[in-house]
N, C-alpha and C. Protein backbone atom coordinates (compact mmCIF):
# COMPACT_ATOMS: atom_id res chain seq x y z
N UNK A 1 0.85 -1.16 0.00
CA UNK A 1 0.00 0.00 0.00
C UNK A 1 0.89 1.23 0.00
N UNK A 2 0.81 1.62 -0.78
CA UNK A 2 1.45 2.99 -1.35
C UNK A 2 0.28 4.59 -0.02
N UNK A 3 1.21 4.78 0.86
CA UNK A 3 1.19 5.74 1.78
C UNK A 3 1.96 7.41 1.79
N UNK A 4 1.83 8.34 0.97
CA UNK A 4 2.08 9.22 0.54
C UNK A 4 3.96 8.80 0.29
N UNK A 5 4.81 9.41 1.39
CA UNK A 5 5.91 9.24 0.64
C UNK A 5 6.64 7.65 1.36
N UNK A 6 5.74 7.24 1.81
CA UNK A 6 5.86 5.81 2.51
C UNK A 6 5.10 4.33 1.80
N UNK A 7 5.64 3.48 1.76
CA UNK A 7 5.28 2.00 1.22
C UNK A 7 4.97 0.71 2.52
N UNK A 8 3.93 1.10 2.69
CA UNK A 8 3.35 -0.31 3.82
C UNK A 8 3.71 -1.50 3.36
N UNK A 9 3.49 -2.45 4.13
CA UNK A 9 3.50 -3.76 3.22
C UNK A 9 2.92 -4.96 4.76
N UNK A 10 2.10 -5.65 4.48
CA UNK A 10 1.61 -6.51 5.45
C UNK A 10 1.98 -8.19 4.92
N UNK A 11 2.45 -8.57 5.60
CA UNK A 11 2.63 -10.17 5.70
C UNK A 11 1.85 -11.25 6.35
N UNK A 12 1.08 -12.47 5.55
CA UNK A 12 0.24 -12.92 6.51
C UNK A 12 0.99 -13.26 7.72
N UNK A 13 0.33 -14.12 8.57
CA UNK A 13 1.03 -14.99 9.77
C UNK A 13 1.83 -16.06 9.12
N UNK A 14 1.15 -16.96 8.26
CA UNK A 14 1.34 -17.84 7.44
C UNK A 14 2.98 -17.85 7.05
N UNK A 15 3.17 -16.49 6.31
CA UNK A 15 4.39 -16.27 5.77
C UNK A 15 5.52 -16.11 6.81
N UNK A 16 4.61 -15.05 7.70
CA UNK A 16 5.79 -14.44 8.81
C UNK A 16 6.60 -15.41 10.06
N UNK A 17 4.96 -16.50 10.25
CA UNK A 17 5.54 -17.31 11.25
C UNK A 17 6.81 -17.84 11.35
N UNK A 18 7.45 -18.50 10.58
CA UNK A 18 8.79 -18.77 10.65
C UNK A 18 9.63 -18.32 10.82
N UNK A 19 9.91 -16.88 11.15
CA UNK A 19 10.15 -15.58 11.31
C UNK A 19 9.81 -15.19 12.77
N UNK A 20 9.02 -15.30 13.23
CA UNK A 20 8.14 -14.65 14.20
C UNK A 20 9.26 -14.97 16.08
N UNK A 21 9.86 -16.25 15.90
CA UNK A 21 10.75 -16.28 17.02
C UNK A 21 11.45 -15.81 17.47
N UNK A 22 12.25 -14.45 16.17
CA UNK A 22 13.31 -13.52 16.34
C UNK A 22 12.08 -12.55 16.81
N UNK A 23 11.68 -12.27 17.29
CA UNK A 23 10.07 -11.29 17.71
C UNK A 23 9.79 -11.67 19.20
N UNK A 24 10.69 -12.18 19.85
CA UNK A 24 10.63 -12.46 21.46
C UNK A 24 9.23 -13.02 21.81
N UNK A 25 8.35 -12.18 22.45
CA UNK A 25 7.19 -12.84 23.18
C UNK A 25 5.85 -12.81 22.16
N UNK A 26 6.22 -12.83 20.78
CA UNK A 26 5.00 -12.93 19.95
C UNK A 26 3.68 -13.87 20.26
N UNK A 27 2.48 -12.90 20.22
CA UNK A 27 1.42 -13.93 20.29
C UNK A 27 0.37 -13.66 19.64
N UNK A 28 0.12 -15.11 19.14
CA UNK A 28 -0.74 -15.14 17.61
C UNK A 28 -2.21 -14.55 18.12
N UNK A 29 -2.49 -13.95 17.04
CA UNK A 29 -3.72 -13.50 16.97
C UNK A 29 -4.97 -14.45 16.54
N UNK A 30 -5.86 -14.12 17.06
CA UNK A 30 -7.15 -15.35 16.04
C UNK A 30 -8.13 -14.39 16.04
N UNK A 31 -9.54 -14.92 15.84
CA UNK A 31 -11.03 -14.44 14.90
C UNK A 31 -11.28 -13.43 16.24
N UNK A 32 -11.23 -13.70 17.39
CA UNK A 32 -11.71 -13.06 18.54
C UNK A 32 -10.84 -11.86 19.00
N UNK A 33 -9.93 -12.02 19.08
CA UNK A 33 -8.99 -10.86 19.55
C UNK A 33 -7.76 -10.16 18.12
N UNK A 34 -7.74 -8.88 18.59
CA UNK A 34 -6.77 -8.38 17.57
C UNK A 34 -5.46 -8.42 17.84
N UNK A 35 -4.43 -8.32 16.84
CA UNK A 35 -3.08 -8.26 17.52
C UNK A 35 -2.90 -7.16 18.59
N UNK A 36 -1.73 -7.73 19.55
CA UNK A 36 -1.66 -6.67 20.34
C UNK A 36 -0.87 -5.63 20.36
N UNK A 37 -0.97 -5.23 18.76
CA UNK A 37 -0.58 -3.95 18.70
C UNK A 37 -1.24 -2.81 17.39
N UNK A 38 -1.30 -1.83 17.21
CA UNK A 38 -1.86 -0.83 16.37
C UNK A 38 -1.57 -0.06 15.62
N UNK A 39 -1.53 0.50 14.67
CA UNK A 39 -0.96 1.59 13.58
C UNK A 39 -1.76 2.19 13.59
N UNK A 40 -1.96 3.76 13.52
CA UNK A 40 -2.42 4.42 13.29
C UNK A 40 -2.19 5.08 11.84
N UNK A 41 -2.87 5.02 10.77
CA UNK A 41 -2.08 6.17 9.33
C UNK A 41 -3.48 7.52 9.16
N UNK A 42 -2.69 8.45 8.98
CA UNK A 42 -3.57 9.52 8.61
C UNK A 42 -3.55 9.83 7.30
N UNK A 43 -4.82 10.38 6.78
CA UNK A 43 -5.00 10.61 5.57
C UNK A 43 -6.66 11.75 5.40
N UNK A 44 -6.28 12.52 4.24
CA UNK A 44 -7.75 13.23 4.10
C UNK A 44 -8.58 12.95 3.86
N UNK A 45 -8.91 11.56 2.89
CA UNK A 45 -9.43 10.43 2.95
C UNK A 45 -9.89 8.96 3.44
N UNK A 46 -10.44 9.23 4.15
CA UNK A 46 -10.59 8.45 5.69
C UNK A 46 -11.61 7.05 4.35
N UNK A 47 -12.72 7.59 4.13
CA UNK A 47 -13.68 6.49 3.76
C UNK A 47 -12.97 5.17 2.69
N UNK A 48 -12.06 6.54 1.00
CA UNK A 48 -11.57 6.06 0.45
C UNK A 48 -10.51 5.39 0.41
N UNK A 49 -9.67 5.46 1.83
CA UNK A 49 -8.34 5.01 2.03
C UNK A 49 -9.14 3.13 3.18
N UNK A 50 -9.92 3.53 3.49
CA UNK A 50 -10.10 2.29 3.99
C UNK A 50 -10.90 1.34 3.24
N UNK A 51 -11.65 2.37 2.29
CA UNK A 51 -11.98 0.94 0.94
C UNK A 51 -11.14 0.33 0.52
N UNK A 52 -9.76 1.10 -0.03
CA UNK A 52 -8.47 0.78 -0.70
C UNK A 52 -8.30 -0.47 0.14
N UNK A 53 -7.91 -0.21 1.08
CA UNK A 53 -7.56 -1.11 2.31
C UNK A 53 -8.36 -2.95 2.28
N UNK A 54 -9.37 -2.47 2.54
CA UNK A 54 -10.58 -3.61 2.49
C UNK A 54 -10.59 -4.00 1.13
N UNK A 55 -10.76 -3.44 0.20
CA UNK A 55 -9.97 -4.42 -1.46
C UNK A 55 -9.27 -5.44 -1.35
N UNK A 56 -7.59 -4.14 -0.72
CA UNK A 56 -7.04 -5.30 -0.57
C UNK A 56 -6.48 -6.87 0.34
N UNK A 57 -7.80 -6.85 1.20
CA UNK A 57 -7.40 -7.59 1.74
C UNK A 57 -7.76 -7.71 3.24
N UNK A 58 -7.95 -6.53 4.03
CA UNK A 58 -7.72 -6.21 5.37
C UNK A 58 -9.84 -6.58 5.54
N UNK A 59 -10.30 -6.45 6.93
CA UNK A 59 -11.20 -6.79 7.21
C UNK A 59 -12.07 -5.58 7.81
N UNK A 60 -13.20 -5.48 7.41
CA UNK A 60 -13.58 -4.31 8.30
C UNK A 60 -14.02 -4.24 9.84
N UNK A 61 -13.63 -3.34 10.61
CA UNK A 61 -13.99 -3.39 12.11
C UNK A 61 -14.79 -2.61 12.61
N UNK A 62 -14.38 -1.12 12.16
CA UNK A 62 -15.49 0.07 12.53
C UNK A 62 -15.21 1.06 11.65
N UNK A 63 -16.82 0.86 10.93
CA UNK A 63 -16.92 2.16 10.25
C UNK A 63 -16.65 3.65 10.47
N UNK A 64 -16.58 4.29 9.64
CA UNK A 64 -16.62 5.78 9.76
C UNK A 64 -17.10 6.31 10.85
N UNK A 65 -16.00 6.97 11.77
CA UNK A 65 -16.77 7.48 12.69
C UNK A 65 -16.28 9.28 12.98
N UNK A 66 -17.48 10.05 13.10
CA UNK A 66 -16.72 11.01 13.41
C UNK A 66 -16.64 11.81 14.35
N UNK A 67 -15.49 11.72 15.04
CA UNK A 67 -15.46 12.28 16.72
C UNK A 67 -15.75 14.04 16.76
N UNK A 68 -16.13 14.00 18.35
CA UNK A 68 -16.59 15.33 18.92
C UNK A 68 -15.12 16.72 18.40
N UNK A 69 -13.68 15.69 18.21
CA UNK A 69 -12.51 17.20 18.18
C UNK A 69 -12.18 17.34 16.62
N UNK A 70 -13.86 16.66 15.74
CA UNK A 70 -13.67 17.12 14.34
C UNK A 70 -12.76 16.35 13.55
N UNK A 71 -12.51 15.14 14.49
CA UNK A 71 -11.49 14.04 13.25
C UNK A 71 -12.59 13.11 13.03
N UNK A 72 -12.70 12.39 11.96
CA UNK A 72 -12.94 11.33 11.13
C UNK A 72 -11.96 9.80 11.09
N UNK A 73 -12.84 8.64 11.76
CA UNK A 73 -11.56 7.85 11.71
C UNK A 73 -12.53 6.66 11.74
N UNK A 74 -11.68 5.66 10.70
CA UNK A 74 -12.29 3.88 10.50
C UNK A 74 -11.22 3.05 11.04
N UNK A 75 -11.58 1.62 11.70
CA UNK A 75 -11.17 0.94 11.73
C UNK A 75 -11.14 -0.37 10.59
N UNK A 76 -9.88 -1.28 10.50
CA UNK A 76 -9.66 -2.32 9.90
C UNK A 76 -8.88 -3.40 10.45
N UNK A 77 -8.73 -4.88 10.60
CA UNK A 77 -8.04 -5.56 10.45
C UNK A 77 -7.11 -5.88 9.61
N UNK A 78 -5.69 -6.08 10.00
CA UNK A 78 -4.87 -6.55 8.51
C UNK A 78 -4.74 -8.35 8.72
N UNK A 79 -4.16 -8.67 7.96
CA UNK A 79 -4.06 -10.24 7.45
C UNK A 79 -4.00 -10.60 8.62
N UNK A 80 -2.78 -10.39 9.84
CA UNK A 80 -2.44 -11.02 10.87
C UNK A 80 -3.10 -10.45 12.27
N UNK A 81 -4.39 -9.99 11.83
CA UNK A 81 -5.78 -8.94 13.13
C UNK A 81 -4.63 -7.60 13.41
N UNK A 82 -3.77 -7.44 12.87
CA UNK A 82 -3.16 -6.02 13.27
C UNK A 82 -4.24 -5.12 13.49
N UNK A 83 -4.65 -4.06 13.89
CA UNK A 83 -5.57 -3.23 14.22
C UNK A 83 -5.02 -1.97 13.51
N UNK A 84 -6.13 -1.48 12.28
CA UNK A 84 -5.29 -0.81 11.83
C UNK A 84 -6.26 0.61 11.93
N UNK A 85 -5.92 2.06 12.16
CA UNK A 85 -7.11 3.05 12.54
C UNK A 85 -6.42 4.11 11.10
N UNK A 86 -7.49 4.16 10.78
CA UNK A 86 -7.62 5.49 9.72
C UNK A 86 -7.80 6.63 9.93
N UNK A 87 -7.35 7.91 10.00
CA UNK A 87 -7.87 9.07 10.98
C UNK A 87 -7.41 10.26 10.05
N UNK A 88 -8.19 11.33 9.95
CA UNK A 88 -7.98 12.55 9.72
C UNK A 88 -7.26 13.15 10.28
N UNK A 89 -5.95 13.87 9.72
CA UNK A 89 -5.06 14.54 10.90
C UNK A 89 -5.52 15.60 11.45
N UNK A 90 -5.07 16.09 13.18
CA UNK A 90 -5.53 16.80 13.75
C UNK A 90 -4.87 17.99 13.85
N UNK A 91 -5.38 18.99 13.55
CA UNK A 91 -3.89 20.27 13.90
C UNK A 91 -4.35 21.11 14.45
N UNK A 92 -3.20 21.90 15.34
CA UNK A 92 -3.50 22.68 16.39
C UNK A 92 -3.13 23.94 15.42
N UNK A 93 -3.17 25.01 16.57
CA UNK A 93 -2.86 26.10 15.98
C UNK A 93 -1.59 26.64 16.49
């Protein structure tokens, strides 16, 4: 996934597992719980960046939501339940 001047890239479990021991206290994710950890990516496109997303692959968790401090933000699963949040950036003044 092509991320403005950044290139994501997600690996199933499948692939990574064999891998995953140099990763100290890794623990697998399943249908019920998400990995235990999160990315956050921002973008001005909250709806269209998480369709992109869900195309390719990732699962949906929570729709469009848009909070009381005026951000916009979806949730997704990636291949391995990573938790992934979509959000409008916030700026101060």
């Amino acid at each position: 996934m092509r991320v403005g001047a950044a290139t994501l890239a997600f690996a199933s479990i499948e692939l990574a597992n064999p891998h995953l021991g140099d990763a100290g206290s890794f623990i697998l994710p399943d249908d019920v719980r998400s990995s235990p950890a999160s990315i956050t990516l921002f973008t001005s496109d909250v709806a269209a960046t998480t369709a992109a997303v869900i195309a390719a692959g990732a699962r949906p968790n929570v729709g469009l939501v848009d909070k009381p401090w005026e951000q916009t933000v979806a949730y997704a699963l990636g291949p391995s339940s990573l938790l992934i949040e979509f959000a409008t950036p916030i700026f101060t003044p």
